[in-house]
PDB file of N, CA and C in Angstrom:
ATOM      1  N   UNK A   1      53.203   3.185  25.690  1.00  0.00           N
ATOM      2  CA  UNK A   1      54.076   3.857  26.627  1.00  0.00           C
ATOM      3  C   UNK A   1      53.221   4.386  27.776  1.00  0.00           C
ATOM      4  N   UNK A   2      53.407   4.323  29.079  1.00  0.00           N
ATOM      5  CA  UNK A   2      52.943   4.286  30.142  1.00  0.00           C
ATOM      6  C   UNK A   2      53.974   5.345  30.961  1.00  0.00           C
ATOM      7  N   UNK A   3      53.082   6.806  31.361  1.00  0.00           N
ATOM      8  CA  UNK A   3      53.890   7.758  32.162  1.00  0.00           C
ATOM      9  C   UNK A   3      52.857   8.112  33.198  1.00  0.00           C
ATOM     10  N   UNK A   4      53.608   7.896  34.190  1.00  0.00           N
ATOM     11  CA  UNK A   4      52.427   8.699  35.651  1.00  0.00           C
ATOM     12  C   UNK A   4      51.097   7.612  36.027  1.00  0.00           C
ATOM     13  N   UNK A   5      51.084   5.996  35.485  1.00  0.00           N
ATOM     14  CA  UNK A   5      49.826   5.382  35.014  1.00  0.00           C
ATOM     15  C   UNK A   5      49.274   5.722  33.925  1.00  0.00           C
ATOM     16  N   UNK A   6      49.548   6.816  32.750  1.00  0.00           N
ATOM     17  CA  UNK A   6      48.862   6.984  32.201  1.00  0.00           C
ATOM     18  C   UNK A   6      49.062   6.019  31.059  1.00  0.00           C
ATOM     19  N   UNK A   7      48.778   5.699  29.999  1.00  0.00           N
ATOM     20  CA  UNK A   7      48.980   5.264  28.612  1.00  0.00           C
ATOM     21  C   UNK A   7      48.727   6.708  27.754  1.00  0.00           C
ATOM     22  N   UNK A   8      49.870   6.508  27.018  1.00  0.00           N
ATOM     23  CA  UNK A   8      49.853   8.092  26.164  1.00  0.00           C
ATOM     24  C   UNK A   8      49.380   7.619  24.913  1.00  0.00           C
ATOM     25  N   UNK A   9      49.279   6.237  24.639  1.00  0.00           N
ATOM     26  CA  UNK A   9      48.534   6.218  23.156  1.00  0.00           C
ATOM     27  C   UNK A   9      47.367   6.403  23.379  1.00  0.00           C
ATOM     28  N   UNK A  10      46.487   6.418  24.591  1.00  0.00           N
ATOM     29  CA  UNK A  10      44.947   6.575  25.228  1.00  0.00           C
ATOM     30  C   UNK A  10      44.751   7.904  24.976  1.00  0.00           C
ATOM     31  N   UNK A  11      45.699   8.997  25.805  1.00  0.00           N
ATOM     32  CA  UNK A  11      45.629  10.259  25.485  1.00  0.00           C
ATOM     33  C   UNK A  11      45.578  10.729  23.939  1.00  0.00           C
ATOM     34  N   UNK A  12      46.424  10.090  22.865  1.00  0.00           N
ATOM     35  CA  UNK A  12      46.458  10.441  21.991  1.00  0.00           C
ATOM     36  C   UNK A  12      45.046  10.483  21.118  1.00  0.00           C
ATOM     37  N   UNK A  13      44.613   9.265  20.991  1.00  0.00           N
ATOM     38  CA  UNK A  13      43.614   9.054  20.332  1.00  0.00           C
ATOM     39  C   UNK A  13      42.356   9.808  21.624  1.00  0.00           C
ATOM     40  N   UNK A  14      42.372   9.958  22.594  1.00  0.00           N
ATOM     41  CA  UNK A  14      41.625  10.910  22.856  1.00  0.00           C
ATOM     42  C   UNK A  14      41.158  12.180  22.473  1.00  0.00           C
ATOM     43  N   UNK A  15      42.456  12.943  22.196  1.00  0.00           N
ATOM     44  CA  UNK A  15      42.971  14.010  21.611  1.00  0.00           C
ATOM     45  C   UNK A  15      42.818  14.154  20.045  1.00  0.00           C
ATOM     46  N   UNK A  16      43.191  12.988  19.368  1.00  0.00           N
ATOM     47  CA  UNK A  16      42.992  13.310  17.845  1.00  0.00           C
ATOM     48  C   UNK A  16      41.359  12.736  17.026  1.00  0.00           C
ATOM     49  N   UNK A  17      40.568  11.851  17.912  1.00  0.00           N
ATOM     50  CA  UNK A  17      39.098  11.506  17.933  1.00  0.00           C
ATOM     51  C   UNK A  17      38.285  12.670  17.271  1.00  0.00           C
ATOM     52  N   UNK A  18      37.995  13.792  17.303  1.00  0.00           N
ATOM     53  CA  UNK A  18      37.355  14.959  17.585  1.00  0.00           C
ATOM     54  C   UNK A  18      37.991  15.361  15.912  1.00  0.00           C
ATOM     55  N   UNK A  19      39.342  15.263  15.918  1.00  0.00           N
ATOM     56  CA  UNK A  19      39.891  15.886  14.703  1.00  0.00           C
ATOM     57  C   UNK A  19      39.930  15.453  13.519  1.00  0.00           C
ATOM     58  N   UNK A  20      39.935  13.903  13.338  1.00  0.00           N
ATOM     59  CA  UNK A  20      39.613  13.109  12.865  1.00  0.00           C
ATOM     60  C   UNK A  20      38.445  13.231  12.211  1.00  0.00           C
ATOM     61  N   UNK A  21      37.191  13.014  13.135  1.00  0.00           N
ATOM     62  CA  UNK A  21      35.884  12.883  12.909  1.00  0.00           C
ATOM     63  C   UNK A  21      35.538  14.316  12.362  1.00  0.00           C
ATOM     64  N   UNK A  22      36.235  15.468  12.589  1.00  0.00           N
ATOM     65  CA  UNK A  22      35.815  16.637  11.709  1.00  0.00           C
ATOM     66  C   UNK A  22      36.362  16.861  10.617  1.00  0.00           C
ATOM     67  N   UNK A  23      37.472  16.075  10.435  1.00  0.00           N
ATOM     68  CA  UNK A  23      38.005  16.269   8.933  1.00  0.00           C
ATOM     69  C   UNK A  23      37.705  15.336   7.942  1.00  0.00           C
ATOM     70  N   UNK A  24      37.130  13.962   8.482  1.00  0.00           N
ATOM     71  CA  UNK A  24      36.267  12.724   7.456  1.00  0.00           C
ATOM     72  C   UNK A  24      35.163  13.141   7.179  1.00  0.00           C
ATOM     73  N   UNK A  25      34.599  13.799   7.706  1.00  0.00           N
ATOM     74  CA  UNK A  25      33.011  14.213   7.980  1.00  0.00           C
ATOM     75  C   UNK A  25      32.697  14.696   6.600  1.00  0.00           C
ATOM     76  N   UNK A  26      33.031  16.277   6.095  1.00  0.00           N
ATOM     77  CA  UNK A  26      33.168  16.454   4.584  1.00  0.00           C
ATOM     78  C   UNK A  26      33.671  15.476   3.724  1.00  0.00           C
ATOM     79  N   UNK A  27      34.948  15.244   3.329  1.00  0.00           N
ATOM     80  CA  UNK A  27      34.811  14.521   2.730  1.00  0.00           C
ATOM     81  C   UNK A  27      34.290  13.292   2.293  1.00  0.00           C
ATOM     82  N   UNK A  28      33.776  12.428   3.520  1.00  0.00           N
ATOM     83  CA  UNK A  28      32.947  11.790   3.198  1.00  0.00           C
ATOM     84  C   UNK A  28      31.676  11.825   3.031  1.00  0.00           C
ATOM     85  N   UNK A  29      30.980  12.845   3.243  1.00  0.00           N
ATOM     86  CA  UNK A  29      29.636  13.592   2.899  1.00  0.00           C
ATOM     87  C   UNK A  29      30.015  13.623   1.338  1.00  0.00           C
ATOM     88  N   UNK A  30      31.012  14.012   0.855  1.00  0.00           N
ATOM     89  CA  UNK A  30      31.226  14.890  -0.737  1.00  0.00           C
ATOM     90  C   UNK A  30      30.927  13.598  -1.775  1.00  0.00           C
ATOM     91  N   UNK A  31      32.036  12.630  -0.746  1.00  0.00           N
ATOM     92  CA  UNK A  31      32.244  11.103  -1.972  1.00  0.00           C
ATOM     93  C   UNK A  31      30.843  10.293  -1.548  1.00  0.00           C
ATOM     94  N   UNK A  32      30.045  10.583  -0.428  1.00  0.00           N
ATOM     95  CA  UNK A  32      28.813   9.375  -0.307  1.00  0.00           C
ATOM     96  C   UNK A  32      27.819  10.232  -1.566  1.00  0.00           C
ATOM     97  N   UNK A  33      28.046  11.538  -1.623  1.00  0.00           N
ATOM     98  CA  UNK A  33      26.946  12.330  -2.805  1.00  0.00           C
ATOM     99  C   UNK A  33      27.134  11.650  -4.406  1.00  0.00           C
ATOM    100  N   UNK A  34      28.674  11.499  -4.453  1.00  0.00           N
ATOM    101  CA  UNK A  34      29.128  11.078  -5.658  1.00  0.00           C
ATOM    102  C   UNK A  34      28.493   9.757  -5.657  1.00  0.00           C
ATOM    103  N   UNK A  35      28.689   8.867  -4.514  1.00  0.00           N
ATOM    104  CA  UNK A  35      27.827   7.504  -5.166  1.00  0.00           C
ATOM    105  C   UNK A  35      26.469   7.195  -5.387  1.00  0.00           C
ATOM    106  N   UNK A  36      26.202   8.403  -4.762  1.00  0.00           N
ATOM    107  CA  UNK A  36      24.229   7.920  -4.197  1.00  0.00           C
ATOM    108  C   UNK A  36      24.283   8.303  -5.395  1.00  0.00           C
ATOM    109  N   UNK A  37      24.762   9.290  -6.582  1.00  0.00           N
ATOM    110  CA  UNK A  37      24.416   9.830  -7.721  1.00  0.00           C
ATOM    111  C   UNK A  37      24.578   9.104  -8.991  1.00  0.00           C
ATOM    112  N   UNK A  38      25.620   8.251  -8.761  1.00  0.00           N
ATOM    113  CA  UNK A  38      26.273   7.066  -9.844  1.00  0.00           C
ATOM    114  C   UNK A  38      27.563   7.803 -10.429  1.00  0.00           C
ATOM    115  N   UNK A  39      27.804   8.762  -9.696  1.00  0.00           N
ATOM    116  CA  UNK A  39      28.646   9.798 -10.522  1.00  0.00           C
ATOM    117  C   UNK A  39      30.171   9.729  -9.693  1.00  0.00           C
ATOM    118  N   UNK A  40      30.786   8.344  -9.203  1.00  0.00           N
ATOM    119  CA  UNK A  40      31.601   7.993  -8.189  1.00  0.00           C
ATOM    120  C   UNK A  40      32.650   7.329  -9.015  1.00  0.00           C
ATOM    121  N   UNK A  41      33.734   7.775  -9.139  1.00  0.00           N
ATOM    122  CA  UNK A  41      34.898   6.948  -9.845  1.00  0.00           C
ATOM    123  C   UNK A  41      34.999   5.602  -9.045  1.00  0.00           C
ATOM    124  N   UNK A  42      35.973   4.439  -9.426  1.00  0.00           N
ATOM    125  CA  UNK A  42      36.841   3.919  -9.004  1.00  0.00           C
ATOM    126  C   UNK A  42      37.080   4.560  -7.495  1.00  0.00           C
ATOM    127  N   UNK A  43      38.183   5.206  -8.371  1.00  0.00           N
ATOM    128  CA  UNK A  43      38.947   5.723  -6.879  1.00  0.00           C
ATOM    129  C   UNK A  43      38.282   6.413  -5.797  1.00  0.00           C
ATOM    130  N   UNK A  44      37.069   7.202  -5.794  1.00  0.00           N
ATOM    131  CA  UNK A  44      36.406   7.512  -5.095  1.00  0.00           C
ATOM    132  C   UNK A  44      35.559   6.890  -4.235  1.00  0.00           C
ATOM    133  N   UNK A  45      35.377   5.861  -4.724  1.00  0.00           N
ATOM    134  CA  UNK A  45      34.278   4.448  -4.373  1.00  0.00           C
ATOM    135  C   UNK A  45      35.558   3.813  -3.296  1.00  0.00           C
ATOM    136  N   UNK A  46      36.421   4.041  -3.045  1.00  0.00           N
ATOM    137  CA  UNK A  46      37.783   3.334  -2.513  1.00  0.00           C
ATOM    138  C   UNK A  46      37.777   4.683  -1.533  1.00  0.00           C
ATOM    139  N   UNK A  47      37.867   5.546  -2.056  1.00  0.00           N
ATOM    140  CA  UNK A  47      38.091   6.857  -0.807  1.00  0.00           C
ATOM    141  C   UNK A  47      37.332   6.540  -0.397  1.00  0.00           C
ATOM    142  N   UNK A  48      36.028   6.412  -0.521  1.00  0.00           N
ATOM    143  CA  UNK A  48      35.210   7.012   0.462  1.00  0.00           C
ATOM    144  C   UNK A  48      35.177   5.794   1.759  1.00  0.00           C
ATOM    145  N   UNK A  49      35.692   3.919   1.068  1.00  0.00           N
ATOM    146  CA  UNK A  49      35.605   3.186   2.056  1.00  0.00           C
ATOM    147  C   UNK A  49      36.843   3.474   3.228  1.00  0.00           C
ATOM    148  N   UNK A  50      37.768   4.415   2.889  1.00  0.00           N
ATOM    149  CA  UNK A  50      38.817   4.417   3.753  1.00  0.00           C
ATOM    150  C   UNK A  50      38.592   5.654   4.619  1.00  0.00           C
ATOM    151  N   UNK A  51      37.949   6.652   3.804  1.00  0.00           N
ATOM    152  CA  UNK A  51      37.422   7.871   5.076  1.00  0.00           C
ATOM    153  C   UNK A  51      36.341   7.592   5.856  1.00  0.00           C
ATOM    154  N   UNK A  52      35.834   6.365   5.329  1.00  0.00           N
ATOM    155  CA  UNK A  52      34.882   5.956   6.707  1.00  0.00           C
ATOM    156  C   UNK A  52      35.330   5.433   7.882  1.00  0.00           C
ATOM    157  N   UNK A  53      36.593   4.652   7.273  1.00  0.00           N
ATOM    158  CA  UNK A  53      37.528   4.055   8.561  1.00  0.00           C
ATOM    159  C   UNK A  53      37.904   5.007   9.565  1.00  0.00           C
ATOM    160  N   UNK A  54      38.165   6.067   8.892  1.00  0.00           N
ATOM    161  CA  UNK A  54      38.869   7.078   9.388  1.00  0.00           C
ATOM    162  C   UNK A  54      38.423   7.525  11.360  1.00  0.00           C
ATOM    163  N   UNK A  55      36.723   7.664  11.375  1.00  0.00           N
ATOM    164  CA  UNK A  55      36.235   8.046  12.147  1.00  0.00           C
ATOM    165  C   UNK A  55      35.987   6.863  13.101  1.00  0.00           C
ATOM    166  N   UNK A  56      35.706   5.690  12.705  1.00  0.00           N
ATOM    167  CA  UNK A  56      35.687   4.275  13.161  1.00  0.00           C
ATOM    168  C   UNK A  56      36.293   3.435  14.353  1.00  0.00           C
ATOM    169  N   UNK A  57      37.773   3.636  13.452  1.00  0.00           N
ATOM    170  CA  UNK A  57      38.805   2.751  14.485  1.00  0.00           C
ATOM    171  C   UNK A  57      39.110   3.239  15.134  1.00  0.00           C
ATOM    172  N   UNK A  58      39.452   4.958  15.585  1.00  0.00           N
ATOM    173  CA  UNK A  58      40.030   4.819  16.777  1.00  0.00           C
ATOM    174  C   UNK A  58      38.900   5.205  17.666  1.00  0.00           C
ATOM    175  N   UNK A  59      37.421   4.474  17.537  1.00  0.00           N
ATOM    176  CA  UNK A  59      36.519   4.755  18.528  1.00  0.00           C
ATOM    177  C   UNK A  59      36.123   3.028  18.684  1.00  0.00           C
ATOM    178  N   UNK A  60      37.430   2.383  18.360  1.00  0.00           N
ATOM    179  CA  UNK A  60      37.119   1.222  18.864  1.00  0.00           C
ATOM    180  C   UNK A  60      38.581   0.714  20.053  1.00  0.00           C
ATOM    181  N   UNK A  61      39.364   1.870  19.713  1.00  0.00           N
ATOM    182  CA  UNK A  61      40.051   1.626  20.782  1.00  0.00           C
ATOM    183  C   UNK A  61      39.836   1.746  22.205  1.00  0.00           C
ATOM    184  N   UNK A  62      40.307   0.944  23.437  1.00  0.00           N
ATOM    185  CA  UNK A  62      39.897   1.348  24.500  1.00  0.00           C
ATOM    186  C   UNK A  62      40.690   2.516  25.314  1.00  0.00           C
ATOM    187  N   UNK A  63      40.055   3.467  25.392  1.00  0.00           N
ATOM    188  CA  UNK A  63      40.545   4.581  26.062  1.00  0.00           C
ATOM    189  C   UNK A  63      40.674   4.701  27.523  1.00  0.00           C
ATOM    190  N   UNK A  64      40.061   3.738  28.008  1.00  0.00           N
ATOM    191  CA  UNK A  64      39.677   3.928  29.869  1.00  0.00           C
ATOM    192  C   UNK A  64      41.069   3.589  30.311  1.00  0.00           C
ATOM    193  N   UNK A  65      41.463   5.018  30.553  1.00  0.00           N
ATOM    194  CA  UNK A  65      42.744   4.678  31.587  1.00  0.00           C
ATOM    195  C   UNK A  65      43.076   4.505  32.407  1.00  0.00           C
ATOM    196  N   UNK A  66      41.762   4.365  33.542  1.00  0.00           N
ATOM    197  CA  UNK A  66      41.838   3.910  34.543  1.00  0.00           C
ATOM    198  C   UNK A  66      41.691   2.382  34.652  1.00  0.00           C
ATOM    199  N   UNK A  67      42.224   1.627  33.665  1.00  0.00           N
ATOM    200  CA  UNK A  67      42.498   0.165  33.585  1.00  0.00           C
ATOM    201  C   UNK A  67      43.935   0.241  33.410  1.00  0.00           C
ATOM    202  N   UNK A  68      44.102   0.974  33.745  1.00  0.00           N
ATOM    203  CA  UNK A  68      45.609   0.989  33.373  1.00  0.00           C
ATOM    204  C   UNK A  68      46.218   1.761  34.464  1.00  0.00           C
ATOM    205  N   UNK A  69      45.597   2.309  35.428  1.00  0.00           N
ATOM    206  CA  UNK A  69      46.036   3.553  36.765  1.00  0.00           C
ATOM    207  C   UNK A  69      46.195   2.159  37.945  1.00  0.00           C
ATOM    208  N   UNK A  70      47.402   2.063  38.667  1.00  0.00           N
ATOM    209  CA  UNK A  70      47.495   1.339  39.917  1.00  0.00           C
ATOM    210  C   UNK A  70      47.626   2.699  40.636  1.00  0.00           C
ATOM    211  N   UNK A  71      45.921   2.250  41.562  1.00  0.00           N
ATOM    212  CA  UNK A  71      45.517   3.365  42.567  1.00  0.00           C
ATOM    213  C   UNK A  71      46.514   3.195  43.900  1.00  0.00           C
ATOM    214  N   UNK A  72      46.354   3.757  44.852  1.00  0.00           N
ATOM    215  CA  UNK A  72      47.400   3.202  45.996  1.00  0.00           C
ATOM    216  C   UNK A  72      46.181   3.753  46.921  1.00  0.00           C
ATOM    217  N   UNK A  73      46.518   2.174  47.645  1.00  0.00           N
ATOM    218  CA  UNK A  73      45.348   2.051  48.405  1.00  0.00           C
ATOM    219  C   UNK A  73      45.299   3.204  49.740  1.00  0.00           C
ATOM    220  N   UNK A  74      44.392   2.811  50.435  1.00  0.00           N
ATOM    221  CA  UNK A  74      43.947   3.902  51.503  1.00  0.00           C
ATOM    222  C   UNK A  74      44.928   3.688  52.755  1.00  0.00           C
ATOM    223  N   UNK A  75      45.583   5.155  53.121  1.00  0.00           N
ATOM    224  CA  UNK A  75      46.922   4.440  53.797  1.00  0.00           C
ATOM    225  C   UNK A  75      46.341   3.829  55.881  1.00  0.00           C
ATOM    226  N   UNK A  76      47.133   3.014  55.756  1.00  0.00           N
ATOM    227  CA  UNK A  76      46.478   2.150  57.259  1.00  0.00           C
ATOM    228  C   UNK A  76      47.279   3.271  58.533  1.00  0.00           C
ATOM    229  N   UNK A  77      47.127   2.906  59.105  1.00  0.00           N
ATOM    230  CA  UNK A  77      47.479   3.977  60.660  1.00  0.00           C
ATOM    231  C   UNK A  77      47.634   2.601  61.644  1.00  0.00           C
TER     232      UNK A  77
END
């Protein structure tokens, strides 16, 4: 969705990047301790590959919204 030139899914993941990456951060610190130790369930061995995603993908999205801004050119006289 596109308002003003902007793309608001750009803004979004701008916005939630930061929040993201501070809330995977522990827990995946907690579950990488559990494996380095051998002491990692199943399911933990599975968490921990999905809280890595967590911080990942949306720093593979492209955010530059100025690929997406139609500037208006310099007005003529």
């Amino acid at each position: 969705m596109v308002m003003l030139g902007i793309d608001i899914r750009s803004v979004v993941v701008i916005t939630l990047k930061p929040t993201l990456l501070k809330e995977a951060g522990p827990r995946i610190s907690s579950l990488q301790g559990a494996v380095d130790i051998g002491m990692a369930t199943d399911d933990e061995i599975a968490g921990l590959t999905l809280c890595k995603k967590c911080p990942v993908l949306p720093s593979r999205i492209d955010t530059d919204i100025s690929s997406t801004v139609t500037w208006p050119g310099e007005p003529e006289y």
